[in-house]
N, C-alpha and C. Protein backbone atom coordinates (compact mmCIF):
# COMPACT_ATOMS: atom_id res chain seq x y z
N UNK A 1 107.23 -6.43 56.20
CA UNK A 1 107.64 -5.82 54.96
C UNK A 1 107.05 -6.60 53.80
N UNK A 2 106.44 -6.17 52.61
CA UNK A 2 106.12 -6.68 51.78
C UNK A 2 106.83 -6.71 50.56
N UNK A 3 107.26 -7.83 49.89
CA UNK A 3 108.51 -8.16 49.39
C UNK A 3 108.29 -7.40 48.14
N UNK A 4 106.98 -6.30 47.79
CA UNK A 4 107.57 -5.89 46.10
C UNK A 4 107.64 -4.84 46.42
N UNK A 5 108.67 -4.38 47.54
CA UNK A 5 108.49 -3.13 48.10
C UNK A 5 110.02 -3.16 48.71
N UNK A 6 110.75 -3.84 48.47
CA UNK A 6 111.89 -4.24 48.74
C UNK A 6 112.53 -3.19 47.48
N UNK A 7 114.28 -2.94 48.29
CA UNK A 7 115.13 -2.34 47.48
C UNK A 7 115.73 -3.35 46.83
N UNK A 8 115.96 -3.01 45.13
CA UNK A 8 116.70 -4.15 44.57
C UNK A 8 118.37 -3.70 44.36
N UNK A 9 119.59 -4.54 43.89
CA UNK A 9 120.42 -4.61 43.94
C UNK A 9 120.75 -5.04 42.88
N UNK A 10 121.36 -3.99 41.83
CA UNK A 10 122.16 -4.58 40.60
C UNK A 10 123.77 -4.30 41.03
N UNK A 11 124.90 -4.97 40.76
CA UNK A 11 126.24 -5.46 40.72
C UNK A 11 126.74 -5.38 39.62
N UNK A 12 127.66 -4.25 39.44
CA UNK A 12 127.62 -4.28 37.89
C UNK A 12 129.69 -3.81 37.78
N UNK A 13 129.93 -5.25 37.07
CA UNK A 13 131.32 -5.49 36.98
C UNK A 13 131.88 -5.62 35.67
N UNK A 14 133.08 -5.67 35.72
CA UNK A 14 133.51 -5.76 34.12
C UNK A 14 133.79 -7.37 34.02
N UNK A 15 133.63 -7.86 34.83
CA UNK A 15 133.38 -9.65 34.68
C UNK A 15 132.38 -10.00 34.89
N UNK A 16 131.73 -10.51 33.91
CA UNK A 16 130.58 -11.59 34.51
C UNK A 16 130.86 -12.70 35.40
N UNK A 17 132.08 -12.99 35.54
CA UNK A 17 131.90 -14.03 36.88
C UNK A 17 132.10 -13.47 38.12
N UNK A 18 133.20 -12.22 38.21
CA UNK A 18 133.22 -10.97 39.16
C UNK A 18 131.63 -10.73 39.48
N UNK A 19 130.46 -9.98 39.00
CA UNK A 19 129.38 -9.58 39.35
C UNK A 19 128.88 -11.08 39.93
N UNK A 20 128.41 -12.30 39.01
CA UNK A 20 127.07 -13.02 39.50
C UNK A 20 128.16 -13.63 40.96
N UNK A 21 129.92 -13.84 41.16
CA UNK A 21 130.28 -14.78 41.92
C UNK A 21 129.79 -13.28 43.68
N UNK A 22 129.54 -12.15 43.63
CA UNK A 22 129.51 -11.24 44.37
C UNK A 22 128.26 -11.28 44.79
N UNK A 23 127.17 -11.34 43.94
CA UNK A 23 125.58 -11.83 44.08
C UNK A 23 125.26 -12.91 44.89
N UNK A 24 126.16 -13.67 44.47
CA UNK A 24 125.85 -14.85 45.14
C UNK A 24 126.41 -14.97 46.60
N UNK A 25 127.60 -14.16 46.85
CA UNK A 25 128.01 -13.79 48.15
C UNK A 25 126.78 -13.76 49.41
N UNK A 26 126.68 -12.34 48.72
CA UNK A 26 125.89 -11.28 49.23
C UNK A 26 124.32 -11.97 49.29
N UNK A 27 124.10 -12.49 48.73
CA UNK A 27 122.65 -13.46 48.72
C UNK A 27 122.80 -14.28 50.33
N UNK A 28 124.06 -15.25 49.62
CA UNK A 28 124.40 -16.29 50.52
C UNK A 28 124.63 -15.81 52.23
N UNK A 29 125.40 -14.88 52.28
CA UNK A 29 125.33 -14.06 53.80
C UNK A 29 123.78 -12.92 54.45
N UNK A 30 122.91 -13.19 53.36
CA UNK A 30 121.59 -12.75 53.91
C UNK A 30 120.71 -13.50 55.38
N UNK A 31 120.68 -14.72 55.41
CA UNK A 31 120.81 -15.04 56.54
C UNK A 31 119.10 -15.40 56.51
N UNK A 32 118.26 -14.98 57.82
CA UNK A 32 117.11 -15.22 57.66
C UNK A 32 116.54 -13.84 57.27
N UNK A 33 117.26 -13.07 56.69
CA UNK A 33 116.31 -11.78 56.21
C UNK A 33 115.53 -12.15 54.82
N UNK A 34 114.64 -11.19 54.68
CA UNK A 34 113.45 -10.93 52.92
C UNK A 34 114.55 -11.23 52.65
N UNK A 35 113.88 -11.87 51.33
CA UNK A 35 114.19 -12.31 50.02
C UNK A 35 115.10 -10.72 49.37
N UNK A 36 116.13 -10.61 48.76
CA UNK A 36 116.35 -9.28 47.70
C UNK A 36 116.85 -9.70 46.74
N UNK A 37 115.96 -8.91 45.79
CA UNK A 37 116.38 -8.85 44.33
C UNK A 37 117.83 -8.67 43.94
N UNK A 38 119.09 -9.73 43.92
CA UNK A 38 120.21 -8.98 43.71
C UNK A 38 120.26 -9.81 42.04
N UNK A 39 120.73 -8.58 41.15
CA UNK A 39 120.93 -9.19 40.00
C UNK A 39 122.65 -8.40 39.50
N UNK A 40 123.13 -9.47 38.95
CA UNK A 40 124.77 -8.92 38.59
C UNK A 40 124.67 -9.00 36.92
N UNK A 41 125.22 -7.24 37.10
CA UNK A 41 125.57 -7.26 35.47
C UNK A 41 126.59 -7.04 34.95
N UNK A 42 127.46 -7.99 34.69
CA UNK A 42 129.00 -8.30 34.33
C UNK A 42 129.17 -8.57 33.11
N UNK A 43 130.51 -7.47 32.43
CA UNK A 43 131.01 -8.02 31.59
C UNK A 43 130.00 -7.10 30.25
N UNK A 44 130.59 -7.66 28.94
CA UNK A 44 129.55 -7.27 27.52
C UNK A 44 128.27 -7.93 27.28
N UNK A 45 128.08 -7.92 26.27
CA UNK A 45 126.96 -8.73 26.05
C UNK A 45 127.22 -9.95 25.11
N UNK A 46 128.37 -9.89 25.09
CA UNK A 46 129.19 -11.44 24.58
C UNK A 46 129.63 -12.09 25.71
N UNK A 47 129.81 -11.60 26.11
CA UNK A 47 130.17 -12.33 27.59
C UNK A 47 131.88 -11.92 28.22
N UNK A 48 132.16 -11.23 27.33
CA UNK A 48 133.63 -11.28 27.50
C UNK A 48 134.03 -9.69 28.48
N UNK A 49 134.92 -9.24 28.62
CA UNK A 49 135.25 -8.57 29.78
C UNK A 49 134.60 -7.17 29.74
N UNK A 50 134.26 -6.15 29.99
CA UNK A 50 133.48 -4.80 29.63
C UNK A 50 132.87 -4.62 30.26
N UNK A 51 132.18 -3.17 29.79
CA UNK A 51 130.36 -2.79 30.70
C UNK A 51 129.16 -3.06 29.57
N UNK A 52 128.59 -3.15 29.78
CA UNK A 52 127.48 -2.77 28.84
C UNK A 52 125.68 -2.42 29.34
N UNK A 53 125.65 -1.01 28.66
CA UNK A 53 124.33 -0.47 29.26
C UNK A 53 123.20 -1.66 28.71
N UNK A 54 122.73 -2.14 28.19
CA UNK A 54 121.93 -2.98 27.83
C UNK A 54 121.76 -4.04 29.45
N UNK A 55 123.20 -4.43 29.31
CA UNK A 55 122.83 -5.42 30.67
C UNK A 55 122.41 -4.65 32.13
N UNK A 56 122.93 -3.89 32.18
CA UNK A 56 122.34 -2.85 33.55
C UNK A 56 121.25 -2.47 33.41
N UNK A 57 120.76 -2.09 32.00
CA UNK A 57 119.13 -1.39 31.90
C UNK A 57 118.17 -2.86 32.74
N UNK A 58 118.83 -3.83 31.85
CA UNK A 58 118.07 -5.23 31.82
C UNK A 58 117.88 -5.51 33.47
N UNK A 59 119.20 -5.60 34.22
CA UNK A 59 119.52 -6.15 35.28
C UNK A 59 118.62 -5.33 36.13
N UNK A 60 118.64 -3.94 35.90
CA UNK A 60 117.84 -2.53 36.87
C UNK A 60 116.65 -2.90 36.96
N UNK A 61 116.01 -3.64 36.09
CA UNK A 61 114.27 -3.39 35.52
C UNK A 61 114.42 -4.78 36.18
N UNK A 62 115.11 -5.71 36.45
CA UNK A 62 114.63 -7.06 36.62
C UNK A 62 114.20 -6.62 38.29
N UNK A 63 115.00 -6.17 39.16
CA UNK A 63 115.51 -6.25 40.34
C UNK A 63 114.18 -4.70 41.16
N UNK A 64 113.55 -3.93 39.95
CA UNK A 64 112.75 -3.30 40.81
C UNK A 64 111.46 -3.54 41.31
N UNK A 65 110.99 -3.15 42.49
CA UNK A 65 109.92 -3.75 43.18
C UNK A 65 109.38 -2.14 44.20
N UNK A 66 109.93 -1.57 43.36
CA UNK A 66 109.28 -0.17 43.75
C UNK A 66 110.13 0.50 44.88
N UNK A 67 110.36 -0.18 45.38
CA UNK A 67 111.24 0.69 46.33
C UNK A 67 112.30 1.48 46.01
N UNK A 68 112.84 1.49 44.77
CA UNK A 68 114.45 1.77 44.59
C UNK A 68 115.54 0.96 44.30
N UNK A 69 115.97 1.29 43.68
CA UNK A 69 117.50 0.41 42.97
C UNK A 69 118.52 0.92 43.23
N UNK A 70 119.82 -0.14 43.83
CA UNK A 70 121.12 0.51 44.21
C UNK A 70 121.64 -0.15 43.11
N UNK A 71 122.59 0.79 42.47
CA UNK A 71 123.16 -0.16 41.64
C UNK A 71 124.99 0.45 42.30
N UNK A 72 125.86 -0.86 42.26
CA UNK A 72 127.12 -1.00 42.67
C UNK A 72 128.14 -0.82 41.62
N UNK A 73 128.82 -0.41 41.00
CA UNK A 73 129.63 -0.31 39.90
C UNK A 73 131.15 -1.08 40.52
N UNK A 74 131.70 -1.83 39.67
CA UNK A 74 133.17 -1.91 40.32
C UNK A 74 134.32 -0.94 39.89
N UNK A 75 134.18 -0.48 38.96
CA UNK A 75 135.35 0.58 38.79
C UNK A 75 135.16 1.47 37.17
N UNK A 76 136.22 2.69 36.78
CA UNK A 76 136.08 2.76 35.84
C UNK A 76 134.68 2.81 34.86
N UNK A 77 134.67 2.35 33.73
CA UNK A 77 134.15 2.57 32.91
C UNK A 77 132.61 2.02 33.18
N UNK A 78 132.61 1.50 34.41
CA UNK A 78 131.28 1.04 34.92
C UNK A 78 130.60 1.90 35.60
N UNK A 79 131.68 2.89 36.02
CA UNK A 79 130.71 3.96 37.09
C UNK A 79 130.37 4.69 35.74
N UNK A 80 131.14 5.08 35.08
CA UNK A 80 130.79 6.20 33.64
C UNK A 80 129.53 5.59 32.94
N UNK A 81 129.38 4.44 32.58
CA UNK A 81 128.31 3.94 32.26
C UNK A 81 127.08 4.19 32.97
N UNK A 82 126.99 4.03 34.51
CA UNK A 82 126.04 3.60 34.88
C UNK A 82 125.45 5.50 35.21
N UNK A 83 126.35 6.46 35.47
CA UNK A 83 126.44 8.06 35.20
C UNK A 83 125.68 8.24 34.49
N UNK A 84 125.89 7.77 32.93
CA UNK A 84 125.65 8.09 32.07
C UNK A 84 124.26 7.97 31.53
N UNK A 85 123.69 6.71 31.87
CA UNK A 85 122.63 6.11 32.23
C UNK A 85 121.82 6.75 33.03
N UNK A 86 121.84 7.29 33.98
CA UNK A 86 121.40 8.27 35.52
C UNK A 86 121.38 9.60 34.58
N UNK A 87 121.91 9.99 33.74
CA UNK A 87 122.10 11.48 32.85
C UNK A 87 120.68 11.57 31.79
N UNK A 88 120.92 10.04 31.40
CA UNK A 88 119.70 9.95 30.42
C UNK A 88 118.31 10.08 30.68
N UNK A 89 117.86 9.91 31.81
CA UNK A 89 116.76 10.21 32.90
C UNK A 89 115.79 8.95 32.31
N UNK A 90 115.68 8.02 31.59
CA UNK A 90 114.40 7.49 31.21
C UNK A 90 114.84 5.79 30.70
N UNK A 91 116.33 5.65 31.25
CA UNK A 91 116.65 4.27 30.73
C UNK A 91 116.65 3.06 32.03
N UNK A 92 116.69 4.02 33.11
CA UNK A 92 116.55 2.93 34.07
C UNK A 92 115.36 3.50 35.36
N UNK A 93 114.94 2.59 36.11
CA UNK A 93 113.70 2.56 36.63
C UNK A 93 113.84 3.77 37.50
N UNK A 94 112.66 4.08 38.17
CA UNK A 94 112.99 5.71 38.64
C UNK A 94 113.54 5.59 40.02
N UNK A 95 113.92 6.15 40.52
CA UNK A 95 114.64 5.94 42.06
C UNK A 95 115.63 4.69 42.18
N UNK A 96 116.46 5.04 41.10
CA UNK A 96 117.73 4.21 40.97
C UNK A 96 118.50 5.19 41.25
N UNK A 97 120.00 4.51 42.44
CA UNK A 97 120.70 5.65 42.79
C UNK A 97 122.05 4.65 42.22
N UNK A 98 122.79 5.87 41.51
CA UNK A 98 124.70 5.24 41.72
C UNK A 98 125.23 5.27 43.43
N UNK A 99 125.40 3.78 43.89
CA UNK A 99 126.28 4.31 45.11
C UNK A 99 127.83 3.73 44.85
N UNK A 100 128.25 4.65 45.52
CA UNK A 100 129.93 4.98 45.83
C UNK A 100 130.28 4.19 47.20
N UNK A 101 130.75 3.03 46.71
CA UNK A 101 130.78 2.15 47.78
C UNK A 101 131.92 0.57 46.99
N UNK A 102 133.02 0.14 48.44
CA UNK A 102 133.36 -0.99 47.82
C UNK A 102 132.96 -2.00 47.19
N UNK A 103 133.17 -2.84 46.58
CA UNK A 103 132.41 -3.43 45.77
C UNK A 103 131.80 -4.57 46.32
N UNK A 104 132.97 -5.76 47.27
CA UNK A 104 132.11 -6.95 47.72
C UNK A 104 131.44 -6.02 49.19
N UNK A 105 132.21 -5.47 50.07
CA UNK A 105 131.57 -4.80 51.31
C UNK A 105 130.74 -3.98 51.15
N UNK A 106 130.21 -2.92 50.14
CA UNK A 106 129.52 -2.46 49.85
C UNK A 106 128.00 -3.34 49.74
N UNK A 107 128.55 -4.23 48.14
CA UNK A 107 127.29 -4.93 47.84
C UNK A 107 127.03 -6.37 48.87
N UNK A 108 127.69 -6.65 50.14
CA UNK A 108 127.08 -7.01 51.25
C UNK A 108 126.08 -6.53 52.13
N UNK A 109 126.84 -5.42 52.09
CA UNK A 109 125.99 -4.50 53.32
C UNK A 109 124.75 -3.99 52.60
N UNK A 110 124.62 -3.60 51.73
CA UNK A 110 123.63 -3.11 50.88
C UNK A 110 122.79 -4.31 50.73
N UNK A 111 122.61 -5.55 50.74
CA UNK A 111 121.68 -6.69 51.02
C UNK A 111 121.28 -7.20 51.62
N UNK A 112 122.68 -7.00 52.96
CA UNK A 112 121.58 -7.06 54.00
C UNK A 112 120.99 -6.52 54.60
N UNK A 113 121.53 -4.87 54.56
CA UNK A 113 120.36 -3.86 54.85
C UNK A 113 118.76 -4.07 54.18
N UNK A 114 118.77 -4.44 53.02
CA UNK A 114 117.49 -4.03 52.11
C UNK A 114 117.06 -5.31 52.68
N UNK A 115 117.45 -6.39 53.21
CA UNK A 115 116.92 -7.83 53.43
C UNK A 115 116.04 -7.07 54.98
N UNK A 116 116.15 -5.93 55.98
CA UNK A 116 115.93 -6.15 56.61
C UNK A 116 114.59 -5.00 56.19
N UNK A 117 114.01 -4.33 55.04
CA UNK A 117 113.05 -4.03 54.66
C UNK A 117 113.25 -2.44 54.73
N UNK A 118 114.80 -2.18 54.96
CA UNK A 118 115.52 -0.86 54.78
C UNK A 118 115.16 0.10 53.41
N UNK A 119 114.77 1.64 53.54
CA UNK A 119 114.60 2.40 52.38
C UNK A 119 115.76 2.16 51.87
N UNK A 120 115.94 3.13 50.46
CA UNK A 120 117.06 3.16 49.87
C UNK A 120 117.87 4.09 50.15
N UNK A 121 117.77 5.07 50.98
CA UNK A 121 119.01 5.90 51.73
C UNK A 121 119.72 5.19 53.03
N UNK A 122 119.00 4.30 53.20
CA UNK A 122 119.62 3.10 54.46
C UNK A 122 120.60 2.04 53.61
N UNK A 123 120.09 1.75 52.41
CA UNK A 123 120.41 0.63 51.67
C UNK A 123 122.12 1.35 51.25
N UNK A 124 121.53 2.37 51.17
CA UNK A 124 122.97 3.45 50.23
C UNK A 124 124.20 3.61 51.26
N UNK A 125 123.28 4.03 52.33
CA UNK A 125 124.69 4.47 53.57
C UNK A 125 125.48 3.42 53.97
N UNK A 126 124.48 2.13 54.24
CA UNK A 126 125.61 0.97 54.83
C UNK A 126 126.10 0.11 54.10
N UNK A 127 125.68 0.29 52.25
CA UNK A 127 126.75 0.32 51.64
C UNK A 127 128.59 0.89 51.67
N UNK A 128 127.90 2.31 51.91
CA UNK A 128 128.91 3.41 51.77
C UNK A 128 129.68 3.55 53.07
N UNK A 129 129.04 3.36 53.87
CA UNK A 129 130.15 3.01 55.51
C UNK A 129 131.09 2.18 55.26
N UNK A 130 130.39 1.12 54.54
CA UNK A 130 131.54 -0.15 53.93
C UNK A 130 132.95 -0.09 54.03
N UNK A 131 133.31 1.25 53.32
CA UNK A 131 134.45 1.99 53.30
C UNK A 131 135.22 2.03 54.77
N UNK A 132 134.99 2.17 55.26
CA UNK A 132 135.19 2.44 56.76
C UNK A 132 135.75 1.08 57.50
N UNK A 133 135.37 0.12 56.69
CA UNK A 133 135.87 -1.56 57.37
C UNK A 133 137.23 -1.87 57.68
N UNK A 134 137.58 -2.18 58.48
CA UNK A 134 139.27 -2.30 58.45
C UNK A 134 139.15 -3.99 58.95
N UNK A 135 140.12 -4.59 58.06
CA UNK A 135 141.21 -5.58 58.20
C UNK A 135 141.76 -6.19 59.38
N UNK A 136 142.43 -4.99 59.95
CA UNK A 136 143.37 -5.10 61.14
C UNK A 136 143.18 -5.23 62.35
């Protein structure tokens, strides 16, 4: 697999320590797979609790390498944002998808899928299986 061809991974929380402490998870349990672009965009652009499209545009464009961008929302006003963004057709890189997926199991599985040189409908589903994880 050639690494600018990799799916990237934006994390996008209403905390900035919520998003980068989830990045760093999800990095950290990659294991010996490719390198992936995971970038977390948490919080305003003051730093304090919120969404803000600026940091997702930023975070989207850092993290693409042509393959496609998953971006993870944690709740609320982050999925509406990042919608909204996806509505606008020209603010974030092209073959960026919203997935609907838990947030740390999601944006696990979604890294290490793409670590293993996975498209982005692979990257999306075993995000989205995520759901499916049980506890018990």
């Amino acid at each position: 697999m050639s690494d600018d061809r990799v799916v990237g991974i934006v994390l996008v929380s209403h905390s900035p320590d919520v998003a980068a402490s989830v990045a760093e998870l999800a990095r950290g349990l990659v294991g010996s797979g490719a390198a992936v672009p995971v970038a977390p965009a948490g919080g305003a652009e003051d730093g304090s609790l919120g969404t803000s499209a600026a940091l997702i545009a930023s975070a989207a464009r850092s993290v693409d390498r042509g393959a496609g961008v998953a971006i993870l929302p944690d709740l609320g006003s982050a999925v509406l944002t990042v919608r909204a963004m996806l509505a606008e057709g020209d603010v974030l890189p092209p073959r960026t998808r919203l997935v609907d997926a838990p947030f740390v199991e999601g944006a696990v599985a979604a890294v290490v899928t793409a670590s293993t040189g996975a498209d982005l409908a692979a990257v999306e589903a075993a995000a989205k299986e995520a759901y499916s994880y049980r506890k018990e």
